[in-house]
Structure formats: structure tokens, C-alpha cells
C-alpha atoms as a PDB file:
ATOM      1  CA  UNK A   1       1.514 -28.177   8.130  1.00  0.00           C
ATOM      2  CA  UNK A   2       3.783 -30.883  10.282  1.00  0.00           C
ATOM      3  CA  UNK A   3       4.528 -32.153  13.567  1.00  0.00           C
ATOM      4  CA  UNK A   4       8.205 -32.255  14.338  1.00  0.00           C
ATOM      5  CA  UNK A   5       9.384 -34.042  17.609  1.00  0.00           C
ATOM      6  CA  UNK A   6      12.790 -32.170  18.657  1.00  0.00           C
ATOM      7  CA  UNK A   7      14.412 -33.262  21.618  1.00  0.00           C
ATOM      8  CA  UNK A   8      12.520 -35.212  24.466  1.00  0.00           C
ATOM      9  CA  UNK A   9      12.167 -32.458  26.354  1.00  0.00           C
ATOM     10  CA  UNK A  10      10.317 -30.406  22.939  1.00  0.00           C
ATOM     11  CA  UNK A  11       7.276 -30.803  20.806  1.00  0.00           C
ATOM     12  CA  UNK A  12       7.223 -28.247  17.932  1.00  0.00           C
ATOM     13  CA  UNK A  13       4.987 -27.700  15.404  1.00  0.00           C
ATOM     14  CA  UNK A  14       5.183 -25.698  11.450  1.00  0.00           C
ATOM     15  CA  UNK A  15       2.617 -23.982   9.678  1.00  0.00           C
ATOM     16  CA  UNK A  16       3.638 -22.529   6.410  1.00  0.00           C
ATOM     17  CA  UNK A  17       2.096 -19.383   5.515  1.00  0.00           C
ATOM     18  CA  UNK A  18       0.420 -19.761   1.951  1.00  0.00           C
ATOM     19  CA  UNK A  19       1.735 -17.374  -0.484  1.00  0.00           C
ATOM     20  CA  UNK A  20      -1.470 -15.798  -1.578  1.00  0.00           C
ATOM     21  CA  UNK A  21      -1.722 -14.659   1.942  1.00  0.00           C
ATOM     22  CA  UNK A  22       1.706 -13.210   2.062  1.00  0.00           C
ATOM     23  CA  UNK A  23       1.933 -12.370  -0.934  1.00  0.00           C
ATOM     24  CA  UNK A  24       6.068 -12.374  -1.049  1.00  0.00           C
ATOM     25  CA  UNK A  25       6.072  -9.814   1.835  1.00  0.00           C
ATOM     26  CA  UNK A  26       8.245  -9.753   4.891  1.00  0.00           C
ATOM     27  CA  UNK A  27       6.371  -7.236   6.893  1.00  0.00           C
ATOM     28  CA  UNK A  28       3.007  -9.100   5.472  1.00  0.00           C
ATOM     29  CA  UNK A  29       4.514 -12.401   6.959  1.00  0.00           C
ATOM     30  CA  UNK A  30       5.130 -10.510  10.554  1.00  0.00           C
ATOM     31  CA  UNK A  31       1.728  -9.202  10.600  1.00  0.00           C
ATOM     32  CA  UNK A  32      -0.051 -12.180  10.067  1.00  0.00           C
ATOM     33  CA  UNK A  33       2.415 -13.760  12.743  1.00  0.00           C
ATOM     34  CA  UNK A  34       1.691 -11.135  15.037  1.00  0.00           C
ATOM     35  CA  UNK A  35      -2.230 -11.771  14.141  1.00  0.00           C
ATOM     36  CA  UNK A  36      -1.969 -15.123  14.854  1.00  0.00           C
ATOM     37  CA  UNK A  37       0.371 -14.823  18.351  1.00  0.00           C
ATOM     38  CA  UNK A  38      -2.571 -12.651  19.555  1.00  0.00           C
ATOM     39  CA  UNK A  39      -4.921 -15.199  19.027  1.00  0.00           C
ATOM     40  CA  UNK A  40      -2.824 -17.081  21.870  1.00  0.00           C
ATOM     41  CA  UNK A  41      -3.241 -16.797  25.549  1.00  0.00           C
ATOM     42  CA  UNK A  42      -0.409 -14.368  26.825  1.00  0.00           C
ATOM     43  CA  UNK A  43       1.919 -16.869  28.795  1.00  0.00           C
ATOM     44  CA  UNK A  44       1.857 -18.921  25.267  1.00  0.00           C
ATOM     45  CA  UNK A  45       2.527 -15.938  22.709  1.00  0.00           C
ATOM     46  CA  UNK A  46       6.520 -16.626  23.187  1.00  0.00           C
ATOM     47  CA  UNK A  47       6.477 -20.312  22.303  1.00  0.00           C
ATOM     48  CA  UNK A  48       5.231 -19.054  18.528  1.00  0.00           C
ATOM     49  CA  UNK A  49       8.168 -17.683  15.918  1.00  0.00           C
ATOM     50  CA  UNK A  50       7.859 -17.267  12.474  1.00  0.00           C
ATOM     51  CA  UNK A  51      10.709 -17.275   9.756  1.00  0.00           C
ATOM     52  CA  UNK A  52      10.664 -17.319   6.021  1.00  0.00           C
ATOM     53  CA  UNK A  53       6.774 -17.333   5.977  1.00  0.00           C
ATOM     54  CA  UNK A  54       6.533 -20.346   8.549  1.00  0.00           C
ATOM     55  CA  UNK A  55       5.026 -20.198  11.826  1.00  0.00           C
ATOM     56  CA  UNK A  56       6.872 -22.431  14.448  1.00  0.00           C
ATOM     57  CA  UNK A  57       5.465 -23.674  17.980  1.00  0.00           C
ATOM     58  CA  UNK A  58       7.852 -24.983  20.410  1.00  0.00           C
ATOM     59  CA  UNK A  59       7.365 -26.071  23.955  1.00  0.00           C
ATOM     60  CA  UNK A  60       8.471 -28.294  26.672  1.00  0.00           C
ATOM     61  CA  UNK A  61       7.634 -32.106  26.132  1.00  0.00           C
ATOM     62  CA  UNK A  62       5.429 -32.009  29.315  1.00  0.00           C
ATOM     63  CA  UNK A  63       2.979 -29.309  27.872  1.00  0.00           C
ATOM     64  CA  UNK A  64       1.500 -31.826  25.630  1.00  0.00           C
ATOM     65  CA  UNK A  65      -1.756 -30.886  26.652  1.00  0.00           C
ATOM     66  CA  UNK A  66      -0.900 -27.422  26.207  1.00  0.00           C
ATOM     67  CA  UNK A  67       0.321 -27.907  23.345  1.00  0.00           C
ATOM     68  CA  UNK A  68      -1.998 -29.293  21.561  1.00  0.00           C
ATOM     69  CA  UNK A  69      -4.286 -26.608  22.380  1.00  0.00           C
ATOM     70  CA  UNK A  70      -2.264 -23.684  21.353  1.00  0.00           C
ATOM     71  CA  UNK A  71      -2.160 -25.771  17.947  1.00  0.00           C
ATOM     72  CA  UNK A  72      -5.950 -25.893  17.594  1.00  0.00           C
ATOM     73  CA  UNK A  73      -5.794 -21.844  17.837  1.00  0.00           C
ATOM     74  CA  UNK A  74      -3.382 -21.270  15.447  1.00  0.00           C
ATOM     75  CA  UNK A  75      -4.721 -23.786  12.660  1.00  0.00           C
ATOM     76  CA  UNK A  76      -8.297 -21.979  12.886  1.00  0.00           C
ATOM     77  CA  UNK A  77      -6.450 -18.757  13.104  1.00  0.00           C
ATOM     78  CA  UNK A  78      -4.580 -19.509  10.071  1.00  0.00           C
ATOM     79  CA  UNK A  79      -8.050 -20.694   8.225  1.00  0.00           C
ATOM     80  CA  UNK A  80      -8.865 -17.734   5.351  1.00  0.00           C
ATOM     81  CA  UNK A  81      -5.628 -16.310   6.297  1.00  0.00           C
ATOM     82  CA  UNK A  82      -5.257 -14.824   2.981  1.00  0.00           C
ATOM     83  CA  UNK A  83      -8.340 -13.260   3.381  1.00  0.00           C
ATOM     84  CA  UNK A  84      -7.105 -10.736   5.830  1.00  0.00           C
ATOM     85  CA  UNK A  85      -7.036  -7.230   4.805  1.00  0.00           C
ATOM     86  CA  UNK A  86      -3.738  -5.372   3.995  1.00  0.00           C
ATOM     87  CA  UNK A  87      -2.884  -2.295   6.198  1.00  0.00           C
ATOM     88  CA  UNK A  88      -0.836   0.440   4.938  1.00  0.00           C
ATOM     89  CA  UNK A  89       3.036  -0.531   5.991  1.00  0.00           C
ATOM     90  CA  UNK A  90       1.845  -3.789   3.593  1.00  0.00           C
ATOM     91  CA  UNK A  91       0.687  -2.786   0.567  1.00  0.00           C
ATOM     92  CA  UNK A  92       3.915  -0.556   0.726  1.00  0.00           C
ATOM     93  CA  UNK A  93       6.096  -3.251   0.752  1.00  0.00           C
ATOM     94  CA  UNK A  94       3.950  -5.618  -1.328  1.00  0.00           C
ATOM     95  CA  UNK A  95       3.703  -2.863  -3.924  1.00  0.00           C
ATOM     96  CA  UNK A  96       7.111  -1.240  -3.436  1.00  0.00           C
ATOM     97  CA  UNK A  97       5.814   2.011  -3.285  1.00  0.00           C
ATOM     98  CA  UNK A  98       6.369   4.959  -0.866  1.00  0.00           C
ATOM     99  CA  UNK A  99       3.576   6.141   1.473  1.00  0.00           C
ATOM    100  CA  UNK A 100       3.091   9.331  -0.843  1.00  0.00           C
ATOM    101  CA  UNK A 101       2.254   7.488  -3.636  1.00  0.00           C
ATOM    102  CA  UNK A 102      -0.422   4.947  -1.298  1.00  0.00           C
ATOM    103  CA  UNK A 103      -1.960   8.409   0.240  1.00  0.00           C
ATOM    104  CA  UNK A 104      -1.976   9.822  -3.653  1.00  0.00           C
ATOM    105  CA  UNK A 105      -3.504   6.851  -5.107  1.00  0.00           C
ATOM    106  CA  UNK A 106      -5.929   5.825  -2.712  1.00  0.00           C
ATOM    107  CA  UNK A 107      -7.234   9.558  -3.043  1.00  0.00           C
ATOM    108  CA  UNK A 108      -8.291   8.895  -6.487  1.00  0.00           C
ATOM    109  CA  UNK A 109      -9.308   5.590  -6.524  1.00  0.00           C
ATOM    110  CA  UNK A 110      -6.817   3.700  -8.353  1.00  0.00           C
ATOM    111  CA  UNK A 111      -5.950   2.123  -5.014  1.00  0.00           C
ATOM    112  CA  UNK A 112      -9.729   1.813  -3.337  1.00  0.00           C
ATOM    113  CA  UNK A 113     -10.093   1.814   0.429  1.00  0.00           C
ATOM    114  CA  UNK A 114     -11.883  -1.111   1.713  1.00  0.00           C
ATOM    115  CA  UNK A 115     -13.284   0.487   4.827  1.00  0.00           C
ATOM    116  CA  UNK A 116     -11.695   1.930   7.898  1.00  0.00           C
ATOM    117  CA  UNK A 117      -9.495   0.258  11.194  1.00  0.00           C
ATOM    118  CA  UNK A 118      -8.887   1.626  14.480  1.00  0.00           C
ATOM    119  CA  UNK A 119      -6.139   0.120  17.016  1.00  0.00           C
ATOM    120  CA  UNK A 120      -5.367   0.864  20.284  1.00  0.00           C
ATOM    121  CA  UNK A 121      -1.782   1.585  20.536  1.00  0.00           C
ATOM    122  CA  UNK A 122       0.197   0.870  24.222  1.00  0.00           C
ATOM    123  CA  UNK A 123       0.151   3.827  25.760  1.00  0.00           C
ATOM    124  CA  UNK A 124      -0.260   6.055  22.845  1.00  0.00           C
ATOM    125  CA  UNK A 125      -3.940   6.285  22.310  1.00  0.00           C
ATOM    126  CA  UNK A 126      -5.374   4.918  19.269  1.00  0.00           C
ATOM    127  CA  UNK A 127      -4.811   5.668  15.468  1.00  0.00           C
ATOM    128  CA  UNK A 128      -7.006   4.761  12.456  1.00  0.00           C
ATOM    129  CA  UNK A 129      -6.359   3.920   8.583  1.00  0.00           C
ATOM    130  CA  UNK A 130      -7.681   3.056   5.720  1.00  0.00           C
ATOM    131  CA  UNK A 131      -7.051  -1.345   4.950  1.00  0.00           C
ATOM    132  CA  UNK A 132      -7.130  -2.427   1.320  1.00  0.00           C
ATOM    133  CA  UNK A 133      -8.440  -5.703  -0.173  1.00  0.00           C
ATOM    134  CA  UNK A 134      -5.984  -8.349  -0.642  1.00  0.00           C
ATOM    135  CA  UNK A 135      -7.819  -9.227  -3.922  1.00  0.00           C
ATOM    136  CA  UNK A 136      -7.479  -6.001  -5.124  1.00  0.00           C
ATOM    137  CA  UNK A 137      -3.672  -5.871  -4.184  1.00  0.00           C
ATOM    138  CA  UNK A 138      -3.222  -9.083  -5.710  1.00  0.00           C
ATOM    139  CA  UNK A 139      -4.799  -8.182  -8.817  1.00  0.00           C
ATOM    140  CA  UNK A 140      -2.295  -4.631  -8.925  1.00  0.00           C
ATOM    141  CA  UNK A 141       0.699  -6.571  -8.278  1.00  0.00           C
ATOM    142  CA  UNK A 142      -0.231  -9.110 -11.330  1.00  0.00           C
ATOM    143  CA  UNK A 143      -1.332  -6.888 -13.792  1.00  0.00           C
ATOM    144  CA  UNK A 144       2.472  -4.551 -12.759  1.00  0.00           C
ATOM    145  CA  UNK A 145       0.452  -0.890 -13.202  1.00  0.00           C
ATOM    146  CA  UNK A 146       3.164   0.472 -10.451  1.00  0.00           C
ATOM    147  CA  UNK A 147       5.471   1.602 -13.345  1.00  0.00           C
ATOM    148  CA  UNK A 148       2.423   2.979 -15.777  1.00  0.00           C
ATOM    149  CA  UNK A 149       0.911   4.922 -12.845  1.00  0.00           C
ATOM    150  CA  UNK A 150       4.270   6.583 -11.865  1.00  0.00           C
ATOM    151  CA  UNK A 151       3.772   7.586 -15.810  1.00  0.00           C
ATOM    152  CA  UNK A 152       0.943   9.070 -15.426  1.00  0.00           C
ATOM    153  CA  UNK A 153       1.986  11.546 -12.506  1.00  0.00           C
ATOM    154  CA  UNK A 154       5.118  12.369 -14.076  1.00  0.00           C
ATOM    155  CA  UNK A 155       3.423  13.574 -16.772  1.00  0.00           C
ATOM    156  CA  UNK A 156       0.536  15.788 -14.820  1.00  0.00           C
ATOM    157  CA  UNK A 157       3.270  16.848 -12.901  1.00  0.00           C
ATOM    158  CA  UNK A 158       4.871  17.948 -16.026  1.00  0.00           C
ATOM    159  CA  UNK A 159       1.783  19.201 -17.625  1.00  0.00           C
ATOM    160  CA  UNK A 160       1.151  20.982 -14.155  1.00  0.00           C
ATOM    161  CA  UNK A 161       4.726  22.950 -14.465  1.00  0.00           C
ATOM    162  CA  UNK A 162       4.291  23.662 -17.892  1.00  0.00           C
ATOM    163  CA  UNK A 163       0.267  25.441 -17.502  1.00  0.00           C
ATOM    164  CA  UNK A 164       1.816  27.277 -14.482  1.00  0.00           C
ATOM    165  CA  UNK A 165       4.859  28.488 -16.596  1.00  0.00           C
ATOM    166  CA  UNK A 166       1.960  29.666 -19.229  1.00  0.00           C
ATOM    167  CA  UNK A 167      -0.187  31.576 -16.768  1.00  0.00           C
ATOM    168  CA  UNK A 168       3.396  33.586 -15.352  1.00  0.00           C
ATOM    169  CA  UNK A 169       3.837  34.222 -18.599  1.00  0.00           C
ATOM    170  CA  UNK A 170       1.098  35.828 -19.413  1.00  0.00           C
ATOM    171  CA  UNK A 171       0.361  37.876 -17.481  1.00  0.00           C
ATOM    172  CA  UNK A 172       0.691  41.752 -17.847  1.00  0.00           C
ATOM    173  CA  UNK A 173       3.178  43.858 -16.098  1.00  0.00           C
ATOM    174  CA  UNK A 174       0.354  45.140 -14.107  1.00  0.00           C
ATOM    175  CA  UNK A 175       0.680  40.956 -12.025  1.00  0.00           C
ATOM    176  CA  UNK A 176      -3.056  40.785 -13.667  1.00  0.00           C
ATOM    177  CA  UNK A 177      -3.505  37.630 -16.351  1.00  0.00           C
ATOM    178  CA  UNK A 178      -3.959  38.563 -20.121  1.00  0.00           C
ATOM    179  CA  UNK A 179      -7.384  37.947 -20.934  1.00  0.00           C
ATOM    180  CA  UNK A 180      -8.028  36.636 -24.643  1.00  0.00           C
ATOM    181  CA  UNK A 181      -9.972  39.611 -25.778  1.00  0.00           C
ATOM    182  CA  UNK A 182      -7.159  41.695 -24.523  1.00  0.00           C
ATOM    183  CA  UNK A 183      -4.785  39.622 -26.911  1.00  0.00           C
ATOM    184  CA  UNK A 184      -7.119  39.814 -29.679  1.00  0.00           C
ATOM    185  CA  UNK A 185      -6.901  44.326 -29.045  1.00  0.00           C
ATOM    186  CA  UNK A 186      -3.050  44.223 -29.065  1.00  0.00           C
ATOM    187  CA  UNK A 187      -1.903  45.960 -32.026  1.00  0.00           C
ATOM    188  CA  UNK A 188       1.580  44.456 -31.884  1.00  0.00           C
ATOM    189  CA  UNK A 189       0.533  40.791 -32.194  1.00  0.00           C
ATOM    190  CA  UNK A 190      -0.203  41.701 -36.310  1.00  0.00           C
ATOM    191  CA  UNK A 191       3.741  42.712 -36.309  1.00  0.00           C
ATOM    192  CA  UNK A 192       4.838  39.354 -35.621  1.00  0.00           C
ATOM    193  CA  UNK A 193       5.330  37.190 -38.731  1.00  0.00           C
ATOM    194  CA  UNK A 194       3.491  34.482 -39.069  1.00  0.00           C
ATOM    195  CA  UNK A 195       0.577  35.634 -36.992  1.00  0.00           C
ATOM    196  CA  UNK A 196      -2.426  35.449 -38.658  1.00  0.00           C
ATOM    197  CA  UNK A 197      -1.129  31.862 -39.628  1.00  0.00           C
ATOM    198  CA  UNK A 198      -0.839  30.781 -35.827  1.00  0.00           C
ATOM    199  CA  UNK A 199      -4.304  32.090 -35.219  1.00  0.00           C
ATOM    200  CA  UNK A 200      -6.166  30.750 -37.972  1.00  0.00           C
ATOM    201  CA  UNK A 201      -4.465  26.165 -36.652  1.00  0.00           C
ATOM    202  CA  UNK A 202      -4.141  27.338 -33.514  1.00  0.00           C
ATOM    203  CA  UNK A 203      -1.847  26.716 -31.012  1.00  0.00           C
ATOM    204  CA  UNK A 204       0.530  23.308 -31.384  1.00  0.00           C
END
């Protein structure tokens, strides 16, 4: 954090937002801007601009008292910063994944929810979601799982395709599935060479 002294007429101030709080994220870096601008009395909010994870306050040289108070806000804001939780838009972008595969993974746990927000949106009513830990996210980004979960669901995807394949398969001309005592009764199966082999291992 510094104290620049522009022009006369400006004071201006930097704080630069740690990375464990932004965790290389753009849209992480505007919402803990816009966190931190709403922290600030409304006539105020303008004078504060962030850009490449650094939070700038700038106002006229006369405002010193002003100023200095709007500075005091925005250092305690900025205290535990990191410590904010992620919402979804940011653990997209932190993560690089598409909101499909949040909504997927958060259903079975392998992204855990940790608890529940509610905003009021201008106009618009109000709309809740699920925030995540930013130890957690941390700890997914490090350990790079992104690749070896997308693994895993192509492959139950695959395995999904191939049991649904089976069952159409299978089943008799009547539409009704072949039960395994019905295959057992078929005659014809004993005509096929190689049977009795395949049933004594088993299928592959």
C-alpha cells in the first residue's frame, strides 16, 4: 500500500490486492473492488478504480479530510480480504470451468458448498447461490484435479452410453428386457460356438 501525490490539485492512494485473495482472477479482482466501493459512502464510490489487481483512490487536493477517511474504509475493508468467499461467476473463472461442470460438481461434493447467499438485485428481486471456500478453491486449483475430474465424467458418460446400448439390446422383440433366466431357457444360445466357454469366465 502507498500514498502517491499527483498533481496539486490530487491526492491518490494504491492498495494492491494480495494474490491469495484474487487468486489470478479478473472477475475475482472486480468483485472484491466492487466489495470494497460499497463499503464507501455513495458520493465517494467514483473516486475508487481498480486495475491489474490494484485499487486506486483519487480525489481533489482539498478533500484531504475526505480523503483520508475514505482510506481508513478501504484499508479495514481490505483486512482478511482473501478470506472472502467465492461466488459462482469466480470459481468459474478461477477454475476455468463452465457453469455445468460447477452445478455437476458441487452436486456431488467434489466442489462443497460453503453455505448459501442471497442479494438483492436493482429492480429485479433477489436471487440466491451457493459461495465456496476460498481455501477449498485454492487447494483445487494447486493440486490441478480440473483435467482428472473431466476424466472421470467422460468415462461415466461413456460407461452410461455403453449400459444403455446393452439394455436396447437386449431386449426382446416384444420392447420387454431379457431376463437372465430367460437367457439361460433359450435353446439357441448352445448353437453358438464357444458358448459354454463364455458362460463358464464370464463376460470380458
Amino acid at each position: 500500500m502507498q500514498t502517491v501525490l499527483g498533481p496539486p490539485d490530487e491526492l491518490s492512494k494504491t492498495w494492491l490486492l494480495p494474490y491469495a485473495a484474487r487468486m489470478g482472477s479478473s472477475v475475482r479482482s472486480k468483485g472484491l473492488f466492487m466489495e470494497v466501493r460499497e463499503r464507501l459512502p455513495k458520493g465517494l464510490q467514483k473516486s475508487l478504480t481498480v486495475n491489474s489487481g490494484e485499487l486506486t483512490l483519487r480525489m481533489p487536493g482539498g478533500d484531504s479530510k475526505a480523503f483520508s477517511e475514505a482510506s481508513m474504509i478501504i484499508s479495514k475493508a481490505l483486512d482478511g480480504i482473501e478470506r472472502r468467499p467465492v461466488i459462482p461467476r469466480e470459481i468459474e473463472d478461477i477454475l476455468g470451468i463452465s457453469t455445468t461442470e460447477r452445478r455437476r460438481w458441487l452436486a456431488d461434493g467434489r466442489l462443497p458448498s460453503a453455505g448459501i447467499r442471497t442479494i438483492k438485485l436493482r429492480g429485479r428481486g433477489t436471487i440466491t447461490f451457493h459461495v465456496f471456500d476460498p481455501d477449498m478453491v485454492r487447494k483445487v486449483l494447486d493440486q490441478d484435479v480440473i483435467h482428472f475430474w473431466r476424466e472421470q465424467d467422460a468415462e461415466a458418460k461413456a460407461e452410461k452410453r455403453r449400459v444403455a446400448a446393452w439394455g436396447a439390446k437386449s431386449k426382446t422383440s416384444s420392447g420387454q428386457p431379457r431376463s437372465p433366466s430367460a437367457a439361460h431357457d433359450d435353446p439357441e444360445r448352445f448353437k453358438l460356438r464357444g458358448w459354454a466357454d463364455f458362460e463358464k469366465d464370464g463376460p470380458l
